[in-house]
Protein backbone atom coordinates (compact mmCIF):
# COMPACT_ATOMS: atom_id res chain seq x y z
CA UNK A 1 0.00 0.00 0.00
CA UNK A 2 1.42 3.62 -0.87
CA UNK A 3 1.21 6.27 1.80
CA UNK A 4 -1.89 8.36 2.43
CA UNK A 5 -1.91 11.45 -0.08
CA UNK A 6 0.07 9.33 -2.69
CA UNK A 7 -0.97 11.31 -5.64
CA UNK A 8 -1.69 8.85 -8.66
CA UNK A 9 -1.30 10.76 -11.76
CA UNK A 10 -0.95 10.65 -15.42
CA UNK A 11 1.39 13.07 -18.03
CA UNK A 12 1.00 14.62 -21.57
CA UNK A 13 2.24 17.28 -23.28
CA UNK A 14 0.92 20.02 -25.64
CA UNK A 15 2.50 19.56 -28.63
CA UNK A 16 2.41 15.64 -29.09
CA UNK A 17 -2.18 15.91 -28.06
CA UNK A 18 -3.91 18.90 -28.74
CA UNK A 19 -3.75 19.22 -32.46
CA UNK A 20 -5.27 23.02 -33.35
CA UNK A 21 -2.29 24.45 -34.94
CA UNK A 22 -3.64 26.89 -36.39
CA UNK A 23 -6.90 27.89 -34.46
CA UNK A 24 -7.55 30.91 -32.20
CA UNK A 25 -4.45 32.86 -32.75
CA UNK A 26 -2.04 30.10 -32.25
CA UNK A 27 1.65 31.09 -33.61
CA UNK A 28 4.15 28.83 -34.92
CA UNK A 29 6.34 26.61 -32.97
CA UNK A 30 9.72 25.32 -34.02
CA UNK A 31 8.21 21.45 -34.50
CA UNK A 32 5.83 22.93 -36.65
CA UNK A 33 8.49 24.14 -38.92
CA UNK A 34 10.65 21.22 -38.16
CA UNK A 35 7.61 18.39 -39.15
CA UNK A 36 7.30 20.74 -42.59
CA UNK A 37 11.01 19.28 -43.19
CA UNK A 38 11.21 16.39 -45.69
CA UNK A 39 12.97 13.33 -43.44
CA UNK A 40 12.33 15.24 -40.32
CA UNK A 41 9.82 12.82 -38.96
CA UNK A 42 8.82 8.90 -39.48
CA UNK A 43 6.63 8.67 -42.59
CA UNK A 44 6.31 12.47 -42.90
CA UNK A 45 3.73 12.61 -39.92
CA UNK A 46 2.76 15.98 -38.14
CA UNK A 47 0.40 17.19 -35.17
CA UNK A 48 -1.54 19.48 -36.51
CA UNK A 49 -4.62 17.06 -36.25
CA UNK A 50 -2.40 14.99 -33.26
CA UNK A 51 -5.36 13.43 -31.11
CA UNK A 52 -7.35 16.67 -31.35
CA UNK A 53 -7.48 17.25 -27.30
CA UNK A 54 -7.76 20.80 -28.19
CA UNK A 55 -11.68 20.01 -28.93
CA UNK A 56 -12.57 16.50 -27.52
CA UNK A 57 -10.48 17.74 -23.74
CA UNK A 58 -13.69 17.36 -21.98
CA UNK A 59 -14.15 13.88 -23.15
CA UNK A 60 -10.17 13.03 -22.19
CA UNK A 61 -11.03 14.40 -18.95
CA UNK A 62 -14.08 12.36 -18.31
CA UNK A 63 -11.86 9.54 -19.28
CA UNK A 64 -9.20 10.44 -16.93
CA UNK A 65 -11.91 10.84 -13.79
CA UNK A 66 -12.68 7.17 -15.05
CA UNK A 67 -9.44 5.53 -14.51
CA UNK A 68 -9.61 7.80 -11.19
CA UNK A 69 -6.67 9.88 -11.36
CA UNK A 70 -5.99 12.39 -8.66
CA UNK A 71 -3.93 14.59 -10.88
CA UNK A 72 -2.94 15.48 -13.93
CA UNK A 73 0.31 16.84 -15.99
CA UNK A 74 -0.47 18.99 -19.15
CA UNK A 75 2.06 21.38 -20.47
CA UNK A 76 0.58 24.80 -22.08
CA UNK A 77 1.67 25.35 -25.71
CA UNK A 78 3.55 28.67 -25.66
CA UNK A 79 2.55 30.08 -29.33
CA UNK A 80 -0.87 29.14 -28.42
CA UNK A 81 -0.86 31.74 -25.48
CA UNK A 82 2.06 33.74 -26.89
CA UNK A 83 1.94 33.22 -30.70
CA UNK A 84 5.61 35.31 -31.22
CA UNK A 85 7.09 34.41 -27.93
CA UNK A 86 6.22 37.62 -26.30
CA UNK A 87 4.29 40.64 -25.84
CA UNK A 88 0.35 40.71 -24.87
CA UNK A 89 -1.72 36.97 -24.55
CA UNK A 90 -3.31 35.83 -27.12
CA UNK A 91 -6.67 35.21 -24.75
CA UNK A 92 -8.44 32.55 -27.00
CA UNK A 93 -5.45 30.29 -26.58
CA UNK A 94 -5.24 30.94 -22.40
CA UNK A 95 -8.88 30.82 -22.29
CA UNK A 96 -8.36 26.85 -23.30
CA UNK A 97 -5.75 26.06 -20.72
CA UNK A 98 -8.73 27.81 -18.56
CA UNK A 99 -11.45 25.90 -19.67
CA UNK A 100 -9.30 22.66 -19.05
CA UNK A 101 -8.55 23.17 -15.52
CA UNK A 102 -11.75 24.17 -14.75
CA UNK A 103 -13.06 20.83 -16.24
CA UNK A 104 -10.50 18.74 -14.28
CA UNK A 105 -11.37 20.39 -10.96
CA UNK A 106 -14.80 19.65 -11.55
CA UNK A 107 -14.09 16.15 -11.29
CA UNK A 108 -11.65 16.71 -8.40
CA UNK A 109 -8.10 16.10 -10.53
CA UNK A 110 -5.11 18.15 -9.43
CA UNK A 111 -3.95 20.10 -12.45
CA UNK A 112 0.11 19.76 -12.60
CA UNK A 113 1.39 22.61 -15.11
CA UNK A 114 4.13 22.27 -16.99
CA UNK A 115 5.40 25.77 -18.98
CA UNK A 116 7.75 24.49 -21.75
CA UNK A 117 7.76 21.02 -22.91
CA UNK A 118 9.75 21.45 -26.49
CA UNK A 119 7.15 23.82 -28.66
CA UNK A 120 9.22 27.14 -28.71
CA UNK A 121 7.87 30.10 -31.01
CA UNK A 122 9.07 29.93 -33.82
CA UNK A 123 10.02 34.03 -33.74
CA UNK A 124 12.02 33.54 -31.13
CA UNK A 125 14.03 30.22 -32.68
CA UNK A 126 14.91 33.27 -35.55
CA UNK A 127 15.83 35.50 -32.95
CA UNK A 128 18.54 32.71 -31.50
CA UNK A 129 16.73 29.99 -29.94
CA UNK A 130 18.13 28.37 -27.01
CA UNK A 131 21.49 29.50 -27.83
CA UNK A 132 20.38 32.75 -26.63
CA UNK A 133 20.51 34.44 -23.87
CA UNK A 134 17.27 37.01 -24.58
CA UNK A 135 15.19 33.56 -24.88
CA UNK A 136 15.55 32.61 -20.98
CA UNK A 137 14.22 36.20 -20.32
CA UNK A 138 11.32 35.69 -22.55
CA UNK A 139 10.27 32.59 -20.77
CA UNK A 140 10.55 34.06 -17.57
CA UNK A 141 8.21 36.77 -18.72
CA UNK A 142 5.39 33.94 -20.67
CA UNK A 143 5.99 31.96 -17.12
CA UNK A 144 4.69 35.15 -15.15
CA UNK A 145 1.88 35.52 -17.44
CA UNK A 146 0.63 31.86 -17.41
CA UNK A 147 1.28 31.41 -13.33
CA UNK A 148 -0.87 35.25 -13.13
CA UNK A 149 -3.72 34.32 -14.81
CA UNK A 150 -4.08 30.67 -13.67
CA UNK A 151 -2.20 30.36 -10.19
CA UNK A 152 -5.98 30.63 -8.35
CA UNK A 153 -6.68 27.16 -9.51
CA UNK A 154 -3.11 25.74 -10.35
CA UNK A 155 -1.09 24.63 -6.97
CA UNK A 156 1.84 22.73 -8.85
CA UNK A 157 3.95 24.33 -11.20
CA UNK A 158 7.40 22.47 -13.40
CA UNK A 159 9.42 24.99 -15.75
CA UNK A 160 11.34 23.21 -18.39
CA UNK A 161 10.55 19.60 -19.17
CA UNK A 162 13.96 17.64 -19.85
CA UNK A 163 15.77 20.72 -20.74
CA UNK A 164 18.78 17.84 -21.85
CA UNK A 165 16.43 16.90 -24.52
CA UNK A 166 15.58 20.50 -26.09
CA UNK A 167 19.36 21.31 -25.57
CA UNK A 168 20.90 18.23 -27.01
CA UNK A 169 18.77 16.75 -29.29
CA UNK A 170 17.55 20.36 -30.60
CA UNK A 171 20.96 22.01 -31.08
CA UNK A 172 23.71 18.86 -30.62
CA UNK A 173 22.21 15.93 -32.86
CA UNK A 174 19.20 17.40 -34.40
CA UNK A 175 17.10 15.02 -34.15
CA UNK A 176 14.56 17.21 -32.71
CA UNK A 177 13.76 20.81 -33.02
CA UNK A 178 14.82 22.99 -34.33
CA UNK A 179 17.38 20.60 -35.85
CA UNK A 180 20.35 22.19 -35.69
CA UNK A 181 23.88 20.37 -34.88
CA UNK A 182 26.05 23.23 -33.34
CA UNK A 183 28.07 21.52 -30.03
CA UNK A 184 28.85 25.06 -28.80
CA UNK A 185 25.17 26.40 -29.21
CA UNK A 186 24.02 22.98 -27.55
CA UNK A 187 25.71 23.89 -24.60
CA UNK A 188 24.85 27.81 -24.44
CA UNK A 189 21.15 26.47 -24.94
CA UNK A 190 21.67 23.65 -21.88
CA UNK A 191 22.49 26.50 -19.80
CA UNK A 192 20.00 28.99 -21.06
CA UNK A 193 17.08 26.40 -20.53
CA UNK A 194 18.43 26.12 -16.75
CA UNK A 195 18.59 29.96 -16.58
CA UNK A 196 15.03 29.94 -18.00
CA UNK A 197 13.85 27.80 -14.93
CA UNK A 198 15.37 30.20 -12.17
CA UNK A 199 14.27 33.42 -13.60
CA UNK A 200 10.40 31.59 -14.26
CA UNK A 201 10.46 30.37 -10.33
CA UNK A 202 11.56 34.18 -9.29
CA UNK A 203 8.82 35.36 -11.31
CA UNK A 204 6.26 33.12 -9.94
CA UNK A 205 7.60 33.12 -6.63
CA UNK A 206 7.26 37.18 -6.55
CA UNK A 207 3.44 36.80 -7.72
CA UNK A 208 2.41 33.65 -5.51
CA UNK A 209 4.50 32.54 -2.92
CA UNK A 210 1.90 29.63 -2.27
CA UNK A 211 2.74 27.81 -5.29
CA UNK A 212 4.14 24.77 -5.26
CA UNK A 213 7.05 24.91 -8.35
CA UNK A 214 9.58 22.33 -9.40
CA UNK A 215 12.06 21.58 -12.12
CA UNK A 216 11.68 18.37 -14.18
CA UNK A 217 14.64 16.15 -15.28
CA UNK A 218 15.12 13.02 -17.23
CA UNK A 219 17.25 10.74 -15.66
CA UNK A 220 19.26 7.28 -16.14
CA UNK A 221 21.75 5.38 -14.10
CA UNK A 222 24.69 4.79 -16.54
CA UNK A 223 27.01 1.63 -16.38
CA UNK A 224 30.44 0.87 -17.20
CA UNK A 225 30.13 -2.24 -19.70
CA UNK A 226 33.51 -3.66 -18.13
CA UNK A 227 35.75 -2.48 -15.38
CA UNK A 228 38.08 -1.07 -17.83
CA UNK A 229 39.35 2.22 -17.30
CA UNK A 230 37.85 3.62 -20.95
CA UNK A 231 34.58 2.38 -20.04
CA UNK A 232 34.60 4.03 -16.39
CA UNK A 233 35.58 7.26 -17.78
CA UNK A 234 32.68 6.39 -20.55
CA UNK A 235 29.89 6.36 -17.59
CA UNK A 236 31.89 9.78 -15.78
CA UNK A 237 31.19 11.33 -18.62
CA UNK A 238 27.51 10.32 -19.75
CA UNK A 239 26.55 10.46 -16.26
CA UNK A 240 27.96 14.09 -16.08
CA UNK A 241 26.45 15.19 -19.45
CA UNK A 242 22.54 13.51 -18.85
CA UNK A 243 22.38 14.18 -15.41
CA UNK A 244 24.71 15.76 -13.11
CA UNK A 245 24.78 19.00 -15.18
CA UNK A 246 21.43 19.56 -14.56
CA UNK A 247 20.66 18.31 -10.76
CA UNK A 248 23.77 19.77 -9.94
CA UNK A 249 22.71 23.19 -11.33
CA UNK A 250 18.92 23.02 -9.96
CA UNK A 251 19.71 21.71 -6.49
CA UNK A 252 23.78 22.81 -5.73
CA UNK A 253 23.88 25.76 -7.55
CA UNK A 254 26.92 24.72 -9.38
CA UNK A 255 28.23 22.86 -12.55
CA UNK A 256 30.65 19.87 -12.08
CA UNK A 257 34.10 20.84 -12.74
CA UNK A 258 34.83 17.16 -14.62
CA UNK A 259 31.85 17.81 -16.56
CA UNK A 260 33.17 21.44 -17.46
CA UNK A 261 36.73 20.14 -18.09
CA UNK A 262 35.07 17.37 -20.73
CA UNK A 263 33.23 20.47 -22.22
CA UNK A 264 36.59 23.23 -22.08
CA UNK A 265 37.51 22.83 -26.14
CA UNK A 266 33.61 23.67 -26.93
CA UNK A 267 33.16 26.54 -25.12
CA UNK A 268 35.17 28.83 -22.33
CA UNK A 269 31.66 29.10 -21.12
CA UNK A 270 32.02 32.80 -20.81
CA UNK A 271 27.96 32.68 -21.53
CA UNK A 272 27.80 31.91 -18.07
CA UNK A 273 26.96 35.02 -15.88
CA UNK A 274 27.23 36.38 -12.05
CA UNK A 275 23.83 35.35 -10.31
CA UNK A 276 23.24 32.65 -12.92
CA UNK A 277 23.96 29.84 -10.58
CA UNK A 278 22.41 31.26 -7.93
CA UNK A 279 18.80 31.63 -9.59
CA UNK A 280 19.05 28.33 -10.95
CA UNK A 281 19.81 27.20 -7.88
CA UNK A 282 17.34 28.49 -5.75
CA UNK A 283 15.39 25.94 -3.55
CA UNK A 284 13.01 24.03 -4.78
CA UNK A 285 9.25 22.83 -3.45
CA UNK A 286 9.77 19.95 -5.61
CA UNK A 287 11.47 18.23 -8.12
CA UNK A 288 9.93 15.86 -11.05
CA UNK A 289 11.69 13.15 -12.33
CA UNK A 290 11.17 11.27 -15.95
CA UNK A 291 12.48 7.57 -16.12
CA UNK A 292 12.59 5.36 -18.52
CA UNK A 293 15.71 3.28 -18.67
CA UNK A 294 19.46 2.65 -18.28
CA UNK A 295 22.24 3.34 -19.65
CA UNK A 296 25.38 0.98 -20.31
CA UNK A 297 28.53 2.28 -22.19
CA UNK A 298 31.67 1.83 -23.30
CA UNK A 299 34.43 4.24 -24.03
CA UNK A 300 36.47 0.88 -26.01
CA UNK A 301 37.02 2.23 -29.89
CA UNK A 302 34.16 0.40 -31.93
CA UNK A 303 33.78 -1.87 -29.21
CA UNK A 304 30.06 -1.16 -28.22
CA UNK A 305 27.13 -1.08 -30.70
CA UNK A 306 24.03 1.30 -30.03
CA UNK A 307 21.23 0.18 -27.54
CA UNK A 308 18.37 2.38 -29.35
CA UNK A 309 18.82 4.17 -33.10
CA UNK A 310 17.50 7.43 -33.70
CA UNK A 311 14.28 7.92 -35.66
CA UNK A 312 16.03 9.26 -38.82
CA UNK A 313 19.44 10.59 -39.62
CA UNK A 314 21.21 12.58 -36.78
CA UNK A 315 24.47 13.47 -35.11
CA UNK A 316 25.52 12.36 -31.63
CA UNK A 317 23.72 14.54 -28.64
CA UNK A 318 26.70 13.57 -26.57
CA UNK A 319 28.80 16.57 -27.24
CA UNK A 320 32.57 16.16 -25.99
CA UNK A 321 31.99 12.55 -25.29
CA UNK A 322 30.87 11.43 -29.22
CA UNK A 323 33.40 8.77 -29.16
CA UNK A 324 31.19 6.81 -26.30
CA UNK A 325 29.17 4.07 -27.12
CA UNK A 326 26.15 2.70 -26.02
CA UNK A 327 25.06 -1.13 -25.07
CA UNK A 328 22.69 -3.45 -24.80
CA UNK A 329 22.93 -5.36 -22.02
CA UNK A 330 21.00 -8.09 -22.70
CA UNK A 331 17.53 -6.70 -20.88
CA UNK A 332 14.18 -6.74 -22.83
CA UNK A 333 13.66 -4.09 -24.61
CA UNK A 334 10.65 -1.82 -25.21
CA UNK A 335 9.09 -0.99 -29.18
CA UNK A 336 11.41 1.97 -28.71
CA UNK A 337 14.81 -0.27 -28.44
CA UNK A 338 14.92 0.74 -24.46
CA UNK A 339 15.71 -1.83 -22.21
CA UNK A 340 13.33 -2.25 -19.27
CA UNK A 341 15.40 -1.68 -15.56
CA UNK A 342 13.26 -0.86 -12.69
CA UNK A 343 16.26 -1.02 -10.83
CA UNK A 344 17.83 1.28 -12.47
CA UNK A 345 14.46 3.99 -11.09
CA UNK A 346 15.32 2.59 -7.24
CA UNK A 347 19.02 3.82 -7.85
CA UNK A 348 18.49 7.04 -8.92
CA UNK A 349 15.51 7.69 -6.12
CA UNK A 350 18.39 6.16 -3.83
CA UNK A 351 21.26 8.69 -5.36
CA UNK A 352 18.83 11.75 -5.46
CA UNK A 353 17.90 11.26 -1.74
CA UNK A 354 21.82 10.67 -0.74
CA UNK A 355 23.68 12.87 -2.90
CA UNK A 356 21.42 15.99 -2.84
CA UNK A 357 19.48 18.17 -0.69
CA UNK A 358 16.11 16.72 0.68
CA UNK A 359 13.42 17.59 -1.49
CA UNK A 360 9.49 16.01 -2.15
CA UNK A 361 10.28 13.99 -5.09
CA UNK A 362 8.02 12.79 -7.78
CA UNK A 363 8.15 10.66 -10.64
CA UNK A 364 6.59 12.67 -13.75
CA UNK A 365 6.92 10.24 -16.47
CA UNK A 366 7.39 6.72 -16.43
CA UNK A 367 6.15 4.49 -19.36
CA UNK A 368 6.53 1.93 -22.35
CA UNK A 369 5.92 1.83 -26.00
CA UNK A 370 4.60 -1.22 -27.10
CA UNK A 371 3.29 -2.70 -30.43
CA UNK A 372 -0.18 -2.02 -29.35
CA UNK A 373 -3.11 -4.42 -31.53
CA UNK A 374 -6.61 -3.32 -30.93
CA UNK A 375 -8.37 -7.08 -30.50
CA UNK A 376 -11.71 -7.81 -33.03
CA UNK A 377 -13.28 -8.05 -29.55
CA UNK A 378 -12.64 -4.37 -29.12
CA UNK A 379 -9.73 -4.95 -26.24
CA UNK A 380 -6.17 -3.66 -26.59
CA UNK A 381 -4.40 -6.60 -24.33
CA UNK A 382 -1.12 -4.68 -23.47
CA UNK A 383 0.67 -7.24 -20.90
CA UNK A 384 4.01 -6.00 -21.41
CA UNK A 385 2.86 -2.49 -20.38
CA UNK A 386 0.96 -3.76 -17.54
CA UNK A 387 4.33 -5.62 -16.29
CA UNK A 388 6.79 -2.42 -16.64
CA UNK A 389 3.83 -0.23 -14.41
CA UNK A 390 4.05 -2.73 -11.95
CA UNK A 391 7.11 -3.51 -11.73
CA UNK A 392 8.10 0.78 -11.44
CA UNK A 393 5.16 0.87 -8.89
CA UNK A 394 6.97 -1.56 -6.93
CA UNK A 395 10.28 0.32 -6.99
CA UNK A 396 8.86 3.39 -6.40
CA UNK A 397 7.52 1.67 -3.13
CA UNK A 398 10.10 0.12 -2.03
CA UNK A 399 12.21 3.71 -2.56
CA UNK A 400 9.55 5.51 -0.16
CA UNK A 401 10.44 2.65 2.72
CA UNK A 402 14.05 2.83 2.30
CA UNK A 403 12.94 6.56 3.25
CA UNK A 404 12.82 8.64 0.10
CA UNK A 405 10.72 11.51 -0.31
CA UNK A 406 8.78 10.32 -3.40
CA UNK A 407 4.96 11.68 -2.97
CA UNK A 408 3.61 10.52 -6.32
CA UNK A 409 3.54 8.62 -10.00
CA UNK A 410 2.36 10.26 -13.53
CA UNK A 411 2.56 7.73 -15.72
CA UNK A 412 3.36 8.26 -19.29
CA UNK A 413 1.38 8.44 -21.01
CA UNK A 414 -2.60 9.25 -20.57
CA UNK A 415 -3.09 8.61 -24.20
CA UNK A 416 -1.02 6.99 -27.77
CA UNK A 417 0.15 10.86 -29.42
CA UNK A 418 2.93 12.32 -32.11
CA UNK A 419 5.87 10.88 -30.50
CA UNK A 420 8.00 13.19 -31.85
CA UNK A 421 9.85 12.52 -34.68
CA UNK A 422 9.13 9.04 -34.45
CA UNK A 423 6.17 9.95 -35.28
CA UNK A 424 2.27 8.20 -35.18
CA UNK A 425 4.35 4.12 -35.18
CA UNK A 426 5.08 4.29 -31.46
CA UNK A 427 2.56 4.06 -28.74
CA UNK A 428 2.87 4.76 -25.04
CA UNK A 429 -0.99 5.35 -23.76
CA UNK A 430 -2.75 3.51 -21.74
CA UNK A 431 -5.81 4.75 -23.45
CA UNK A 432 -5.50 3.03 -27.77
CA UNK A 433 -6.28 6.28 -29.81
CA UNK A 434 -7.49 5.11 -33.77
CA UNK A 435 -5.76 8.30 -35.47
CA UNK A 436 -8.17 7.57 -38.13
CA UNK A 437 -11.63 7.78 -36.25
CA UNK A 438 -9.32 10.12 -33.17
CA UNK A 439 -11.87 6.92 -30.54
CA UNK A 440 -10.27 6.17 -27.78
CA UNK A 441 -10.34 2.91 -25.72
CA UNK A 442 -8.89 1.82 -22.51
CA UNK A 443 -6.17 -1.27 -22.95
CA UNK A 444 -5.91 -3.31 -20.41
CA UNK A 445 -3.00 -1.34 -18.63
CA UNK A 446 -5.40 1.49 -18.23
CA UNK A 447 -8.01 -0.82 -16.67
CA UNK A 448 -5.04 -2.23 -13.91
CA UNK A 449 -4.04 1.15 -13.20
CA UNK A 450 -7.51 1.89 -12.48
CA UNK A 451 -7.90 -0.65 -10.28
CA UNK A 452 -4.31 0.11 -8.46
CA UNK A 453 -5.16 3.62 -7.78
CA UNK A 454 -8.55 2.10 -6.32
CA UNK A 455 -7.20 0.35 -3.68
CA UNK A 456 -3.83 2.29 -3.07
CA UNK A 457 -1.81 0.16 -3.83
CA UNK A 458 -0.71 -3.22 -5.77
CA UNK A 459 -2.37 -6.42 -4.72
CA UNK A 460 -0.50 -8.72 -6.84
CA UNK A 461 1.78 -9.45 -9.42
CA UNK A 462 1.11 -8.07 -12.89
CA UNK A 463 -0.56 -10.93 -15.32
């Protein structure tokens, strides 16, 4: 049984559900332009239908009250509400994000707001992007807007979702937007995107001090595939890149010197200004985590072949480290290529509760794709799915009584979406969505979930 208050939630995000592109004064984002791009995304799909949550939200919600979540985590589209990145509202689009957390409280589910899951304006990628400075300020300035007009009925508050990915995979590899493979921008935009979170919580924190804010990180435990003394460096380095540059920034205030040192023939990091650090650092009232697997490496030349390949064509993400290779160690493996390690979620609840100051911790994403069938007698049976939940729930449990400070579970994700540029072939919902006829229909995972949050707990193993 979890503890009392546990809250049992589900995730989404703006971009990948709502579809709308172009209604009530929405602007341009940068995966707009980027899904416009011929090899850009999996057989050429786009959002702009998506799952078309910006009209059928009341009937996702309804949906949601039935698998009887106690919360929920949207993100707000920023063109929608901003259309060039700044200046006055556009009210149509906040008027939505109002609408839907009106409907959610009516059926008593705790809106979680996230401010900037990947969908920048597409004016302000042409003013610099991430690589920009002016950009963090801008955000800081939507953030206040968003947390002033909704704050009254929204308690919990993240800033940048997995600011790794928008930095790396943006600017580094390009295998997301904007697409762009510039190391040295990369790394101005990871540190912009942090900058972008302090400056949004003083913001927020100066109109509302009873909101409850967090960051939101993706993490993975990374492994050495031998003992050897490339492949330990190989895991220093990962490990610095994909996680200790941003937990050290949002809860020490500081960057790892190793991590800089790895970094020092990119960039002098002279981007880097007084008080920087110190805003980014400021304490936190929570902090989300997003996991989803492991990571085993090698630093042995060509020795190690790549766990998981990219979508379409792309550089490496892993800027001063490109010569690092990733494994697979043998573990199942998800429809994405990821290999399936609940252990690897009880490590880094272990490390985050050892290594860094105490603070409420909860788990913002967890999930599987699968190759998802929809049955001729109208089921989606998604086992596999139901056995990964499970077997996170159980972790998670057994992290809160080893004495962790993990208060809840969103898992990822509510519904199948645009995943990205993998496009409409991978599905992570526990709801089926036919992209055709935009139904939607409970698998079986949703139905167990349902039945966990019921009783509060797991009553046996996953079938």
């Amino acid at each position: 049984m979890f503890p009392t208050g546990f809250v049992w939630g589900a995730a989404t995000s703006a971009y990948q559900i709502e579809g709308g592109l172009t209604a009530d004064g929405r602007g341009t984002s940068i995966w707009d332009s980027f899904c416009r791009q011929e090899g850009r995304i999996v057989g050429g799909d786009h959002a702009e239908t998506a799952i078309d949550h910006y009209n059928r939200y009341r009937d996702d919600v309804k949906l949601m009250a039935d698998l009887g979540l106690t919360a929920y985590r949207f993100s707000v589209s920023w063109p929608r509400i901003q259309p060039d990145g700044s200046g006055a509202y556009n009210a149509k689009g906040l008027d939505f994000y109002k609408r839907l957390v009106d409907e959610l409280l009516s059926y008593g589910i705790d809106p979680w707001l996230t401010l900037y899951h990947w969908d920048l304006p597409q004016a302000l990628e042409d003013a610099g992007g991430w690589p920009a400075r002016d950009t963090s300020k801008r955000f800081a300035d939507f953030a206040a807007t968003v947390h002033a007009e909704l704050a009254d009925r929204v308690r919990n508050w993240s800033t940048v979702n997995e600011p790794w990915c928008s930095a790396f995979l943006g600017y580094a590899s390009g295998e997301h937007a904007p697409g762009r493979r510039e190391p040295a921008s990369a790394l101005r935009a990871a540190h912009h995107l942090n900058l972008a979170h302090g400056l949004a919580v003083q913001a927020m924190r100066a109109q509302n001090a009873g909101s409850q804010i967090g960051g939101c990180v993706n993490l993975y435990p990374v492994t050495p595939a031998t003992a050897s003394e490339a492949d330990q460096d190989a895991a220093r380095r990962i490990d610095g890149l994909q996680n200790r540059f941003f937990l050290d920034a949002l809860l020490k205030g500081a960057y790892p010197e190793d991590v800089l040192a790895d970094l020092s023939h990119i960039s002098d990091m002279s981007f880097i200004q007084d008080g920087d650090l110190a805003a980014i650092g400021a304490p936190l009232d929570m902090l989300l985590v997003n996991y989803y697997s492991r990571f085993t490496v090698s630093g042995a030349p060509g020795g190690a072949v790549s766990a998981a390949a990219a979508p379409t064509d792309s550089g490496s993400p892993w800027i001063g480290s490109e010569h690092v290779g990733f494994v697979n160690a043998g573990r199942p493996v998800t429809a994405m290529g990821w290999e399936v390690d609940d252990s690897g979620l009880y490590e880094t609840l272990r490390r985050l509760a050892d290594d860094y100051p105490r603070v409420p911790l909860y788990i913002s994403e967890n999930g599987a794709a699968y190759d998802d069938v929809f049955g001729e007698d109208g089921t989606v049976h998604d086992p596999d799915r139901v056995a990964y939940i499970e077997a996170h729930l159980r972790t998670c449990h057994a992290a809160i009584e080893s004495g962790v400070p993990l208060q809840g579970y969103f898992a990822w994700s509510l519904m199948d979406n645009f995943e990205w540029a993998w496009g409409y072939g991978k599905r992570f919902g526990l709801v089926y969505v036919d992209y055709e006829t935009q139904a939607r229909t409970m698998k079986s995972s949703a139905l167990w979930y349902a039945d966990t949050i019921r009783h509060g707990g797991l009553l046996g193993r996953a079938q």
